[in-house]
PDB file of N, CA and C in Angstrom:
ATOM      1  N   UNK A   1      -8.938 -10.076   3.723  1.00  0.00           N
ATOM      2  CA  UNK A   1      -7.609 -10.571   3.557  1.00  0.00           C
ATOM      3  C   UNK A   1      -6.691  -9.361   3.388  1.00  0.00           C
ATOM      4  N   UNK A   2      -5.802  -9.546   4.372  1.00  0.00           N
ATOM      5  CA  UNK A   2      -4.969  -7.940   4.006  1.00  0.00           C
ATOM      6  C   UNK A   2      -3.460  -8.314   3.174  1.00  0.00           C
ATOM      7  N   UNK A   3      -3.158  -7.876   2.511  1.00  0.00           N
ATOM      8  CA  UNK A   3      -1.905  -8.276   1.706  1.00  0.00           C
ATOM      9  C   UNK A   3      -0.662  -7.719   1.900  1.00  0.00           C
ATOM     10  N   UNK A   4       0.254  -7.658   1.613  1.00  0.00           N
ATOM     11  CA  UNK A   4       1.875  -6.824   1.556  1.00  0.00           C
ATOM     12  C   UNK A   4       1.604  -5.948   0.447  1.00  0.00           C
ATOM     13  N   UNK A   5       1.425  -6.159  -0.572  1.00  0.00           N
ATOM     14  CA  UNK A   5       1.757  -5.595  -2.224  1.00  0.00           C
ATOM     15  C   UNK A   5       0.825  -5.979  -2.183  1.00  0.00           C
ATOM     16  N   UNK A   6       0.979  -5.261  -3.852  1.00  0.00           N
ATOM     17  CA  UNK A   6       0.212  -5.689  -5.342  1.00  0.00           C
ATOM     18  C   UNK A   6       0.082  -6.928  -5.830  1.00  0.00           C
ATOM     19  N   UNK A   7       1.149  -7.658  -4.985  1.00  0.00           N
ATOM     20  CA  UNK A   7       1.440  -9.102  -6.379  1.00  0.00           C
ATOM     21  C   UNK A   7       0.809 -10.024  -5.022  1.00  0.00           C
ATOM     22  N   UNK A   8       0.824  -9.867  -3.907  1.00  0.00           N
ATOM     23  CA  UNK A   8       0.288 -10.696  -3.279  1.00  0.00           C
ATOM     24  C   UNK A   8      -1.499 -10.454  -3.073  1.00  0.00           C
ATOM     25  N   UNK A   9      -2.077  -9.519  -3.799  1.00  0.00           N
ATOM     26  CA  UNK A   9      -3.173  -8.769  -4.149  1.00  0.00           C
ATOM     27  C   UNK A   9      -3.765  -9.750  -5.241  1.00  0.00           C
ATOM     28  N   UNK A  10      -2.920  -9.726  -6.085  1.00  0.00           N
ATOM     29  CA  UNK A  10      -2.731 -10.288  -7.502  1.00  0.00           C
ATOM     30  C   UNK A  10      -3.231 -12.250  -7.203  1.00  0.00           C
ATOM     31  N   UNK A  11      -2.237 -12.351  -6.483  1.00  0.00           N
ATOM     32  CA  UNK A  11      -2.494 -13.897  -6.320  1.00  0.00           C
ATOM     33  C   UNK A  11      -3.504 -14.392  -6.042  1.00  0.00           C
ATOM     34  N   UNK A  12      -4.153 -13.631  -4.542  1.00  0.00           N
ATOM     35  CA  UNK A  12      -5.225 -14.303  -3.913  1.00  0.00           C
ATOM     36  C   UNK A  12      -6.584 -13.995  -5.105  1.00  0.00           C
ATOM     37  N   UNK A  13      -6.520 -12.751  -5.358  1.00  0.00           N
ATOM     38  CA  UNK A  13      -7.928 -12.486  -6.539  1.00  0.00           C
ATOM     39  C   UNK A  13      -7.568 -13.392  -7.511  1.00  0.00           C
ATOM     40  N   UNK A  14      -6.330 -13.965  -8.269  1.00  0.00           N
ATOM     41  CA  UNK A  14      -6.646 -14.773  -9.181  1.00  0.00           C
ATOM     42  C   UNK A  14      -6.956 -16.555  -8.835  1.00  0.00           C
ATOM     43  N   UNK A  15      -6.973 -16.415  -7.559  1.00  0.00           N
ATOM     44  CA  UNK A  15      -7.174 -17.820  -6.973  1.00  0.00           C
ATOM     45  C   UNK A  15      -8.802 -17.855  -6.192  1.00  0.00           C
ATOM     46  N   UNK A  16      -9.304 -16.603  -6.138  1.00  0.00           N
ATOM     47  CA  UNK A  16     -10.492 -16.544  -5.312  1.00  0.00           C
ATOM     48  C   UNK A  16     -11.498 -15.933  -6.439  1.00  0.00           C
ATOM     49  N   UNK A  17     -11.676 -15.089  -7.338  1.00  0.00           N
ATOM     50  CA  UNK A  17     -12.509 -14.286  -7.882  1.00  0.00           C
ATOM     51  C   UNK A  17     -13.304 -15.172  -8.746  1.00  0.00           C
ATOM     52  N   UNK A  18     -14.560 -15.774  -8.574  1.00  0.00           N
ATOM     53  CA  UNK A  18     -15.130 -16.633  -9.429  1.00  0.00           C
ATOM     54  C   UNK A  18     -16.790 -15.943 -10.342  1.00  0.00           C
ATOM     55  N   UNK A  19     -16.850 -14.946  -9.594  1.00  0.00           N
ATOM     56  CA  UNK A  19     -17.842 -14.028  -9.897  1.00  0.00           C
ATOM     57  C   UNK A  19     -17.842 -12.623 -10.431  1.00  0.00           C
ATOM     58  N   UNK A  20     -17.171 -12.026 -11.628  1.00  0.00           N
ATOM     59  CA  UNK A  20     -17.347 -11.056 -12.002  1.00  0.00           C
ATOM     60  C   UNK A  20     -18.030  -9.823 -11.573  1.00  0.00           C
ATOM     61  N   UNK A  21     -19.711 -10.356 -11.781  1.00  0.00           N
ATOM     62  CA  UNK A  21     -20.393  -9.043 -11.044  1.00  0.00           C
ATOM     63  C   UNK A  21     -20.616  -9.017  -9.964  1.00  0.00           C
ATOM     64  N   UNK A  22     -19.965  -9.915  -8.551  1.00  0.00           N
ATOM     65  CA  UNK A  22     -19.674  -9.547  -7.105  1.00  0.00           C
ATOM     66  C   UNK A  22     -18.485  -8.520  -7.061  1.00  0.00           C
ATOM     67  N   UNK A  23     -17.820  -8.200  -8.164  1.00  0.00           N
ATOM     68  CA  UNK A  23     -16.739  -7.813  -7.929  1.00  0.00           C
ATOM     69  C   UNK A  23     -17.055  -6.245  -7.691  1.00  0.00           C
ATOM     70  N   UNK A  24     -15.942  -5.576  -6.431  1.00  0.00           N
ATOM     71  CA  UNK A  24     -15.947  -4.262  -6.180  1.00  0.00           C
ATOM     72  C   UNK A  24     -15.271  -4.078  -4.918  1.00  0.00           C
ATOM     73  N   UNK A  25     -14.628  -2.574  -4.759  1.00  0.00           N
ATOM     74  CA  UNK A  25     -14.123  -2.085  -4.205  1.00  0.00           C
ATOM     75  C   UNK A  25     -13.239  -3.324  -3.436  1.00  0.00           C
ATOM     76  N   UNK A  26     -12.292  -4.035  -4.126  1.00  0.00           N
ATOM     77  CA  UNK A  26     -12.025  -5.129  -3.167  1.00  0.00           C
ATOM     78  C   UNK A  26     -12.542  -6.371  -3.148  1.00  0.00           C
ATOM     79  N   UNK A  27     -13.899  -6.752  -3.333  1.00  0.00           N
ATOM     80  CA  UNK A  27     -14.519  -7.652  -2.831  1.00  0.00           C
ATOM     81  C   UNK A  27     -14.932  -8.500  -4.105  1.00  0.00           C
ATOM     82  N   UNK A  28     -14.536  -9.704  -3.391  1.00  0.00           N
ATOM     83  CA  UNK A  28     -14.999 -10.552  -4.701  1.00  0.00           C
ATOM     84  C   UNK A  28     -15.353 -11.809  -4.111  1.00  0.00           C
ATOM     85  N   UNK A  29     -15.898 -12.510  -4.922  1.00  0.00           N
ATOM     86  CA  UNK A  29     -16.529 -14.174  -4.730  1.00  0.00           C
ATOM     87  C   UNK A  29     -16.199 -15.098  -5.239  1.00  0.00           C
ATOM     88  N   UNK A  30     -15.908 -16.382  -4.081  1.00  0.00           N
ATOM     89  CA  UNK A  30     -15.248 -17.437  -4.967  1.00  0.00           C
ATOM     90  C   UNK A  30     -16.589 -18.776  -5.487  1.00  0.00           C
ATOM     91  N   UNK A  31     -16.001 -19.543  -5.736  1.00  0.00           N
ATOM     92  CA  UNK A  31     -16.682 -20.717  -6.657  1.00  0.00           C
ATOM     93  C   UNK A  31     -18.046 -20.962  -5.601  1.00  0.00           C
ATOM     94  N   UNK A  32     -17.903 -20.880  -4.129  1.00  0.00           N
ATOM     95  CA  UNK A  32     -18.356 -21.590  -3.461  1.00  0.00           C
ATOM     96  C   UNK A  32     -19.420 -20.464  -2.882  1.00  0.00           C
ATOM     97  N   UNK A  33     -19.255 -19.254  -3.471  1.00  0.00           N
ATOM     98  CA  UNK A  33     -20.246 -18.199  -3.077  1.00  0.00           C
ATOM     99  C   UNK A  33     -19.695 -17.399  -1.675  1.00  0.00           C
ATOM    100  N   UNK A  34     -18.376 -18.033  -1.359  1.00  0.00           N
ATOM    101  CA  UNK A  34     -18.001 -16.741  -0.022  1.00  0.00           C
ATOM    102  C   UNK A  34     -17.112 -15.457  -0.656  1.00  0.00           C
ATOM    103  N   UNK A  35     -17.950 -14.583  -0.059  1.00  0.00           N
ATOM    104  CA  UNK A  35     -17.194 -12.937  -0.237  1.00  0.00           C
ATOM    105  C   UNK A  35     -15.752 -13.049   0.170  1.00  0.00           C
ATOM    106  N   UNK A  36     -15.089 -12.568  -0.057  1.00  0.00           N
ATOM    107  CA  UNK A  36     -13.555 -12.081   0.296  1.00  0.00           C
ATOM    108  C   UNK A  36     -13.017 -10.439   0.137  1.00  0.00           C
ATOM    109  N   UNK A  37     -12.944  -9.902   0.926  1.00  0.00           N
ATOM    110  CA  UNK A  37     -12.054  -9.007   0.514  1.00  0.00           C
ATOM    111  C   UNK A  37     -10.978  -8.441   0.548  1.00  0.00           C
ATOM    112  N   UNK A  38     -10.177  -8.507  -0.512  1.00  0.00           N
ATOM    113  CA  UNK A  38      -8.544  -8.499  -0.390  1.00  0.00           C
ATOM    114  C   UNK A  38      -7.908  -6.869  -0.602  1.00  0.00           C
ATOM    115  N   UNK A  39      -7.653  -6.751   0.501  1.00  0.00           N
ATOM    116  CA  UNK A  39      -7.246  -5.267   0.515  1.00  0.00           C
ATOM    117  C   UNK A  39      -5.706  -5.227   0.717  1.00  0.00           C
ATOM    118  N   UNK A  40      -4.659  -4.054   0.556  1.00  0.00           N
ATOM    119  CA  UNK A  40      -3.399  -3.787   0.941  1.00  0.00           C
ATOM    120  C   UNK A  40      -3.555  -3.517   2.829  1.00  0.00           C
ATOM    121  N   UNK A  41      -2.588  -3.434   3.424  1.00  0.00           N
ATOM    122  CA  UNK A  41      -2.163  -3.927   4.837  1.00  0.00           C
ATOM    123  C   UNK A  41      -2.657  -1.981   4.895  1.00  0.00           C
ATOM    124  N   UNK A  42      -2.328  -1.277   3.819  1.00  0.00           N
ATOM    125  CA  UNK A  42      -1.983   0.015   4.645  1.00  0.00           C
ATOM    126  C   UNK A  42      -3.705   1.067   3.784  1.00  0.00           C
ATOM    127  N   UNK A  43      -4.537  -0.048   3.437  1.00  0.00           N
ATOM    128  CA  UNK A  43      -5.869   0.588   3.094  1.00  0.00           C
ATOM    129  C   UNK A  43      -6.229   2.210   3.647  1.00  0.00           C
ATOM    130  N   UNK A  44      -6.036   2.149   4.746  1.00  0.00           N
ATOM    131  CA  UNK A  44      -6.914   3.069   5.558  1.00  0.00           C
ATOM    132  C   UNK A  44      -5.360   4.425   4.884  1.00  0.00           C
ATOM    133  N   UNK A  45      -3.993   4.610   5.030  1.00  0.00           N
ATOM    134  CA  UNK A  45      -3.532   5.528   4.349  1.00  0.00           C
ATOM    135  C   UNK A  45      -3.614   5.620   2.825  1.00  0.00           C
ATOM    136  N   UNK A  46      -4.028   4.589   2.171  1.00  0.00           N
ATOM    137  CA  UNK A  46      -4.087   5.011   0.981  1.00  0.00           C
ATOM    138  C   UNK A  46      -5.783   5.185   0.557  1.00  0.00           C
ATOM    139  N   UNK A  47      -6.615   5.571   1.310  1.00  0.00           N
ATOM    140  CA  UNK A  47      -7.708   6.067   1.480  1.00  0.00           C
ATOM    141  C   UNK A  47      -8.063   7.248   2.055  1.00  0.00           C
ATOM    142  N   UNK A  48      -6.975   8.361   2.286  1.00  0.00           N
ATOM    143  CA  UNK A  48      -7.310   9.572   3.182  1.00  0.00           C
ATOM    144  C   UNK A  48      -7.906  10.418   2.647  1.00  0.00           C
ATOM    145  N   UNK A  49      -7.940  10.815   1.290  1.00  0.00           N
ATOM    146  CA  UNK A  49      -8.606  11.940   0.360  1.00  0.00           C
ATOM    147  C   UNK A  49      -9.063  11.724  -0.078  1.00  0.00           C
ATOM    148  N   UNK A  50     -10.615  12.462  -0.632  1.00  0.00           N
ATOM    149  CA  UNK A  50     -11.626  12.327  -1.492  1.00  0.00           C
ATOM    150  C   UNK A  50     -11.259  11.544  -2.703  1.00  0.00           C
ATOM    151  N   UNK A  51      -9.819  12.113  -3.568  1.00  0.00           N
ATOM    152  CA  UNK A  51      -9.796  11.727  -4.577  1.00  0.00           C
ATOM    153  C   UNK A  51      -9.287  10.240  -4.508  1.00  0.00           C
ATOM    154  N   UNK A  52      -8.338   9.956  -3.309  1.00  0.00           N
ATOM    155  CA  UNK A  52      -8.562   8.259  -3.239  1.00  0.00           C
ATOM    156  C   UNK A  52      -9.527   7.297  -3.239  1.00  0.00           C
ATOM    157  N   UNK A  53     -10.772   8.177  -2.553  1.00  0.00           N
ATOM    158  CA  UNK A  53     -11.666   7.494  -2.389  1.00  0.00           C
ATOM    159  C   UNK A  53     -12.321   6.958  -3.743  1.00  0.00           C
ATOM    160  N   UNK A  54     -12.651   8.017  -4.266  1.00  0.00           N
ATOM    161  CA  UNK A  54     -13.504   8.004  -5.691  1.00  0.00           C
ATOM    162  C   UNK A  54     -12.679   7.223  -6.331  1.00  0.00           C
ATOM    163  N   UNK A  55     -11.594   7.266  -6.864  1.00  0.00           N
ATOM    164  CA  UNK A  55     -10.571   5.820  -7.264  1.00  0.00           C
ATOM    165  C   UNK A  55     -11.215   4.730  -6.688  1.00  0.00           C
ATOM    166  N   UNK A  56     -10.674   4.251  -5.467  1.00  0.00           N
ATOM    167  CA  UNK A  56     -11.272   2.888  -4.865  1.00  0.00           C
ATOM    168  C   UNK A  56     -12.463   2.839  -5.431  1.00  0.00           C
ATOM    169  N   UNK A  57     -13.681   3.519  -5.126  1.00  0.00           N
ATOM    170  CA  UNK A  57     -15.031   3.305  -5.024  1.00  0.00           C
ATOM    171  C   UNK A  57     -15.302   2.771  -6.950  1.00  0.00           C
ATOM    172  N   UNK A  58     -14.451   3.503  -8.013  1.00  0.00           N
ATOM    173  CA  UNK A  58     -14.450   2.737  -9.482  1.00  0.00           C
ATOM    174  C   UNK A  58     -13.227   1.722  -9.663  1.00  0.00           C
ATOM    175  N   UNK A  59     -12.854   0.994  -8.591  1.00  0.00           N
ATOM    176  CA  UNK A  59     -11.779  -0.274  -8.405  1.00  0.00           C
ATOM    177  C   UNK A  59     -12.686  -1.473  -8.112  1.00  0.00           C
ATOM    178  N   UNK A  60     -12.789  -2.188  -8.822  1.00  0.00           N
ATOM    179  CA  UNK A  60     -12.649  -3.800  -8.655  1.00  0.00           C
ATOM    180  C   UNK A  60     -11.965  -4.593  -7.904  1.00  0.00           C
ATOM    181  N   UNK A  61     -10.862  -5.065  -8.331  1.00  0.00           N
ATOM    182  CA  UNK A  61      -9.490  -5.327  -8.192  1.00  0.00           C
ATOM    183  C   UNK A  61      -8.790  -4.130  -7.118  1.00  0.00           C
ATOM    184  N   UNK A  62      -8.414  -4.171  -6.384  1.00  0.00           N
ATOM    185  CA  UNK A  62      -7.665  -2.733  -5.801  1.00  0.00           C
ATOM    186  C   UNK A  62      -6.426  -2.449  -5.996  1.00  0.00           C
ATOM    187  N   UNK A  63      -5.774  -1.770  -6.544  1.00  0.00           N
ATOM    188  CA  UNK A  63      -4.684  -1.267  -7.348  1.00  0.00           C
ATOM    189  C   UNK A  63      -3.898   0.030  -6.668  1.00  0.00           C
ATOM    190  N   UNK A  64      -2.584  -0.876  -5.773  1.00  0.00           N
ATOM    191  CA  UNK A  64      -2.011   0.216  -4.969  1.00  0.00           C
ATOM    192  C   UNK A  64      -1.784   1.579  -6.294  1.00  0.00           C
ATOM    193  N   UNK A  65      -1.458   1.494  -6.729  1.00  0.00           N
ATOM    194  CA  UNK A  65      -0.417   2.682  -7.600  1.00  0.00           C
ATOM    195  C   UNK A  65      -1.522   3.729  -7.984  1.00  0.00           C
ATOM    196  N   UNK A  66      -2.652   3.336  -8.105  1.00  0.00           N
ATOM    197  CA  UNK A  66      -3.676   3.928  -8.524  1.00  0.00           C
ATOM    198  C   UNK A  66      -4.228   4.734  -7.601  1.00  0.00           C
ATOM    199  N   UNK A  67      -4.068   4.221  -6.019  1.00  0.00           N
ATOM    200  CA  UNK A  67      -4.195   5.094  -4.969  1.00  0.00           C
ATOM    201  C   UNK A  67      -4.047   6.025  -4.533  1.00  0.00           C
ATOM    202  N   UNK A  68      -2.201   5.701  -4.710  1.00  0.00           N
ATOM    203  CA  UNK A  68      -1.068   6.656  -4.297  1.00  0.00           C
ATOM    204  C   UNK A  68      -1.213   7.752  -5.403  1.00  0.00           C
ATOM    205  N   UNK A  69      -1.144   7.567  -6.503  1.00  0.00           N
ATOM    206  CA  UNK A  69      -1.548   8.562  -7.644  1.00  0.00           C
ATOM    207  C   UNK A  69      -2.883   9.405  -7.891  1.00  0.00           C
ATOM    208  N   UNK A  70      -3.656   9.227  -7.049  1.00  0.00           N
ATOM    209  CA  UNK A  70      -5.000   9.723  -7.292  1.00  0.00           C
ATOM    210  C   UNK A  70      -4.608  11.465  -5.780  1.00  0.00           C
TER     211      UNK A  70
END
């Protein structure tokens, strides 16, 4: 699922995430056992450097600001 923002990030994980420890880099599970993963539209630039990466890779939830800042 690719999103605009944060808050449309926000919505779908709090309407889809039914599984805690599926949760990662993005990916989470709903009630019914299907994976989802809800990423920002512009993933692949806010993934260009090591240190983005290593961020994402300890993200759950994916958290633009945390990207851009890393």
């Amino acid at each position: 699922m690719l999103c605009r923002d944060e808050g449309e990030i926000d919505a779908y994980w709090a309407n889809l995430s039914h599984v805690p420890d599926s949760e990662q880099c993005g990916w989470c599970k709903d009630r019914f056992g299907i994976s989802w993963q809800i990423i920002p539209e512009n993933m692949a630039d806010l993934t260009r450097r090591p240190e983005q990466i290593g961020v994402m890779m300890g993200q759950k939830k994916i958290v633009i600001e945390e990207l851009e800042n890393a």
